[in-house]
C-alpha atoms as a PDB file:
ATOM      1  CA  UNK A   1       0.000   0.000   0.000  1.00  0.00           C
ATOM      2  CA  UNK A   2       1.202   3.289  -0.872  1.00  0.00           C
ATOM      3  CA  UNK A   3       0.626   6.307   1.132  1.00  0.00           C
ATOM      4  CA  UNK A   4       1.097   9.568  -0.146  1.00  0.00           C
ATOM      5  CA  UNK A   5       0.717  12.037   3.382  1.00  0.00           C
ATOM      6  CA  UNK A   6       2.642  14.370   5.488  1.00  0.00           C
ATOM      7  CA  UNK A   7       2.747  13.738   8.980  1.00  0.00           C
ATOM      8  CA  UNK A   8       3.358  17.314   9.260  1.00  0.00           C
ATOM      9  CA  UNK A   9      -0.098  17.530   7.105  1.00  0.00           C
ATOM     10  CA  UNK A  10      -2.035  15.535  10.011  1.00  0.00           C
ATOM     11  CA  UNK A  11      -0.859  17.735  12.694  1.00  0.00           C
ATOM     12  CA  UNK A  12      -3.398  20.741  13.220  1.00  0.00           C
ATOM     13  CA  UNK A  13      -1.833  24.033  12.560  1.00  0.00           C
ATOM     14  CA  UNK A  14      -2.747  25.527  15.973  1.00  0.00           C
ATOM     15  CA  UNK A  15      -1.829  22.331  17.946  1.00  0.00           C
ATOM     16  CA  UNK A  16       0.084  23.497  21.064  1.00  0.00           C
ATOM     17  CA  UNK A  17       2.842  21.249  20.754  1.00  0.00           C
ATOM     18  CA  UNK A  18       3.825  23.188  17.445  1.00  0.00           C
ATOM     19  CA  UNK A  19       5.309  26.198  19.437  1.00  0.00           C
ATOM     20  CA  UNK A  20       6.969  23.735  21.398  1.00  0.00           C
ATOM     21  CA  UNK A  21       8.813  21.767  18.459  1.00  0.00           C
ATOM     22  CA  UNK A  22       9.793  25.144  17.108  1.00  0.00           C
ATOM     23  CA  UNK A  23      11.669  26.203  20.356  1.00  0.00           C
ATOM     24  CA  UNK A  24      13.295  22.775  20.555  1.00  0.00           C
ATOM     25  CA  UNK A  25      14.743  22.448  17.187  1.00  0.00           C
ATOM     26  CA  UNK A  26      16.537  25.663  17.817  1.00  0.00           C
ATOM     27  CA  UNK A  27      17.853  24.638  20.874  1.00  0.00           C
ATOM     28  CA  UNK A  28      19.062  21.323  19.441  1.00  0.00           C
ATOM     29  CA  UNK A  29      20.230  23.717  16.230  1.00  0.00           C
ATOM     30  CA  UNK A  30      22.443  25.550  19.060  1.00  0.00           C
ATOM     31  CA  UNK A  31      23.651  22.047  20.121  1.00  0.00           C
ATOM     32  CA  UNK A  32      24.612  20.804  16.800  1.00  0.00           C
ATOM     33  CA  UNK A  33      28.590  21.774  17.474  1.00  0.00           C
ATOM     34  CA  UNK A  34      28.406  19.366  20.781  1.00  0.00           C
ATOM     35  CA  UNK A  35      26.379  16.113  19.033  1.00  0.00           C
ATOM     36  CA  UNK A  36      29.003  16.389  15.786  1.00  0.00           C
ATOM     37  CA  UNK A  37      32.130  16.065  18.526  1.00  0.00           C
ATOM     38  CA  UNK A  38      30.175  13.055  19.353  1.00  0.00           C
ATOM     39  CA  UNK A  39      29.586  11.730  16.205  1.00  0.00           C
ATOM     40  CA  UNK A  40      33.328  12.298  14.973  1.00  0.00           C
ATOM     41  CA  UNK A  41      34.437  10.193  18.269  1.00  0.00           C
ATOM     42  CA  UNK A  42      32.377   6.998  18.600  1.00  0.00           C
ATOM     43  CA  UNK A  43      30.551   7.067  14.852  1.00  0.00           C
ATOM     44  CA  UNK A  44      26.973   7.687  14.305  1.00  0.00           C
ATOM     45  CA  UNK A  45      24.984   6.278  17.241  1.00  0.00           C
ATOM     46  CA  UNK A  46      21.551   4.056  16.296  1.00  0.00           C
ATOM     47  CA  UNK A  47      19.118   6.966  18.094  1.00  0.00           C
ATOM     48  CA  UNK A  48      20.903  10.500  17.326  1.00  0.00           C
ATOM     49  CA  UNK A  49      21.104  12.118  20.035  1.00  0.00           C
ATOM     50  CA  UNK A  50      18.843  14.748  18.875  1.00  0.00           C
ATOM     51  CA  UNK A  51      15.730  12.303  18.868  1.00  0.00           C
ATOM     52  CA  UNK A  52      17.088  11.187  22.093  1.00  0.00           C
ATOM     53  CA  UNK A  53      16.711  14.365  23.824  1.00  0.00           C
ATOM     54  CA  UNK A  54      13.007  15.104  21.717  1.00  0.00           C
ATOM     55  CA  UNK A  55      12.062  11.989  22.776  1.00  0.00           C
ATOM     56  CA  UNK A  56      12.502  12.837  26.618  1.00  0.00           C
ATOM     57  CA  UNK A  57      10.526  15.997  26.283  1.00  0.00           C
ATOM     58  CA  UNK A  58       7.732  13.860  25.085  1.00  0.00           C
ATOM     59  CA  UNK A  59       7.679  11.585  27.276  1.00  0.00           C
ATOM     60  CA  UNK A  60       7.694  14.193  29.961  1.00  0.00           C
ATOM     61  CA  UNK A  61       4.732  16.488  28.727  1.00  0.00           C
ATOM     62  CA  UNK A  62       2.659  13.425  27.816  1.00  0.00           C
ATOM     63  CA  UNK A  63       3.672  12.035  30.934  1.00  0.00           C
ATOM     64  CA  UNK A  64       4.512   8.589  29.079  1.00  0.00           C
ATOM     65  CA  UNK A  65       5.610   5.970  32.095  1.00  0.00           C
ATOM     66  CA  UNK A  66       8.240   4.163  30.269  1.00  0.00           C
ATOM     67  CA  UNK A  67      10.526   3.939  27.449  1.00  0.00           C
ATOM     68  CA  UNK A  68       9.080   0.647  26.629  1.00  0.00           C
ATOM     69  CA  UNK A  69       5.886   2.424  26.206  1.00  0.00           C
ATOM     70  CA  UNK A  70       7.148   5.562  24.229  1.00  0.00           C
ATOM     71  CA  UNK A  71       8.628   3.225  21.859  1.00  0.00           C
ATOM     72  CA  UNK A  72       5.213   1.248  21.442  1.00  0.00           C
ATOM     73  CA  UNK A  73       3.755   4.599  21.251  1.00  0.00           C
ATOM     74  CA  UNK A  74       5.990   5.305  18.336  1.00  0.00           C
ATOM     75  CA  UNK A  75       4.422   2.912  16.555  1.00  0.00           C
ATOM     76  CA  UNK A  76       1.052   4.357  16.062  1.00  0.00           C
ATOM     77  CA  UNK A  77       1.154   8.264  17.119  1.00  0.00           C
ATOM     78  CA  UNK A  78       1.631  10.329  14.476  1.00  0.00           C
ATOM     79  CA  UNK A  79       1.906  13.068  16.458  1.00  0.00           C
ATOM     80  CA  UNK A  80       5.145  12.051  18.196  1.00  0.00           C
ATOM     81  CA  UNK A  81       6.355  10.911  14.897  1.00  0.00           C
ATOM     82  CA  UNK A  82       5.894  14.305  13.712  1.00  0.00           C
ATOM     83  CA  UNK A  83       7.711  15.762  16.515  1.00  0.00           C
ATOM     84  CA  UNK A  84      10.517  13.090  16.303  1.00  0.00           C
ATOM     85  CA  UNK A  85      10.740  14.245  12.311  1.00  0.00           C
ATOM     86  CA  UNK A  86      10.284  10.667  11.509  1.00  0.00           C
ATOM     87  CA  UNK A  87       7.699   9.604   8.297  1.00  0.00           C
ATOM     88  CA  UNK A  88       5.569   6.594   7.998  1.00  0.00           C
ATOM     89  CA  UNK A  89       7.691   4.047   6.622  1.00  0.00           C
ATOM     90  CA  UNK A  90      10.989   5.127   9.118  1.00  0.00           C
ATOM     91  CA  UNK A  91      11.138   2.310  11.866  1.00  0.00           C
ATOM     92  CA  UNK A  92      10.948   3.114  15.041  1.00  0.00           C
ATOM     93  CA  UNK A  93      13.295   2.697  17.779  1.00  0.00           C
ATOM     94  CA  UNK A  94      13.901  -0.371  20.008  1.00  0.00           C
ATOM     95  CA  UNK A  95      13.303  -0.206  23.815  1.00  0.00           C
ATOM     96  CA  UNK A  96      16.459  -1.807  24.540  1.00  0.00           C
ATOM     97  CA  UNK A  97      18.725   0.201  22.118  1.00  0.00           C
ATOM     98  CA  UNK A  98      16.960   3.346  23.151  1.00  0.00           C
ATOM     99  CA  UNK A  99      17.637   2.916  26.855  1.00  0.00           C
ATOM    100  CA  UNK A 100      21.622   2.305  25.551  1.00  0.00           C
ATOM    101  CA  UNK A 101      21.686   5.229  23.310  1.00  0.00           C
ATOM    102  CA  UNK A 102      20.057   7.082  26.278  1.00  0.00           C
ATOM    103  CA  UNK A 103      22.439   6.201  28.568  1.00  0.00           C
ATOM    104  CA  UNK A 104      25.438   7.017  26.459  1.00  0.00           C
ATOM    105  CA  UNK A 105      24.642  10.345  25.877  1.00  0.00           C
ATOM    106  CA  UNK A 106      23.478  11.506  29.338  1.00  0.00           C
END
């Protein structure tokens, strides 16, 4: 089946969470010196840091127990796919290698 949609395109223009992306991707713009140090040193990790971080702000405003869940979430929510910058067809992370990645970069 081929789908031909934005997730941006699903996500309602006045949705509060859109104010909220915008801030963070300039933060993480103003970080990008810091994650490319990390990159050069131990290669590309399998959950940029980036999405790491995004991912954490989620789960804190949507008050999402567990990384287990958030990544089951991931599945299915196109509104933290949106926020995550990740389409349709990208897969999503793994618990396991998310709590790793996590636990690298902290």
């Amino acid at each position: 089946m081929l789908a031909l949609i934005s997730v941006a395109d699903r996500i309602p223009p006045d949705h509060p969470l859109r104010p909220i992306k915008a801030l963070a991707d300039q933060a993480l713009a103003a970080m990008t010196d810091a994650f490319d140090v990390m990159y050069a040193e131990n290669g590309r990790v399998s959950v940029p840091p980036e999405r790491l971080l995004l991912s954490q702000l989620l789960m804190a405003l949507f008050s999402v127990r567990s990384e287990r869940q958030f990544c089951e979430q991931l599945q299915y929510n196109l509104l933290f796919r949106w926020f995550l910058d990740l389409d349709l067809m990208e897969p999503t992370f793994d618990p396991s290698t998310f709590s790793k990645n996590r636990d690298g970069v902290a």
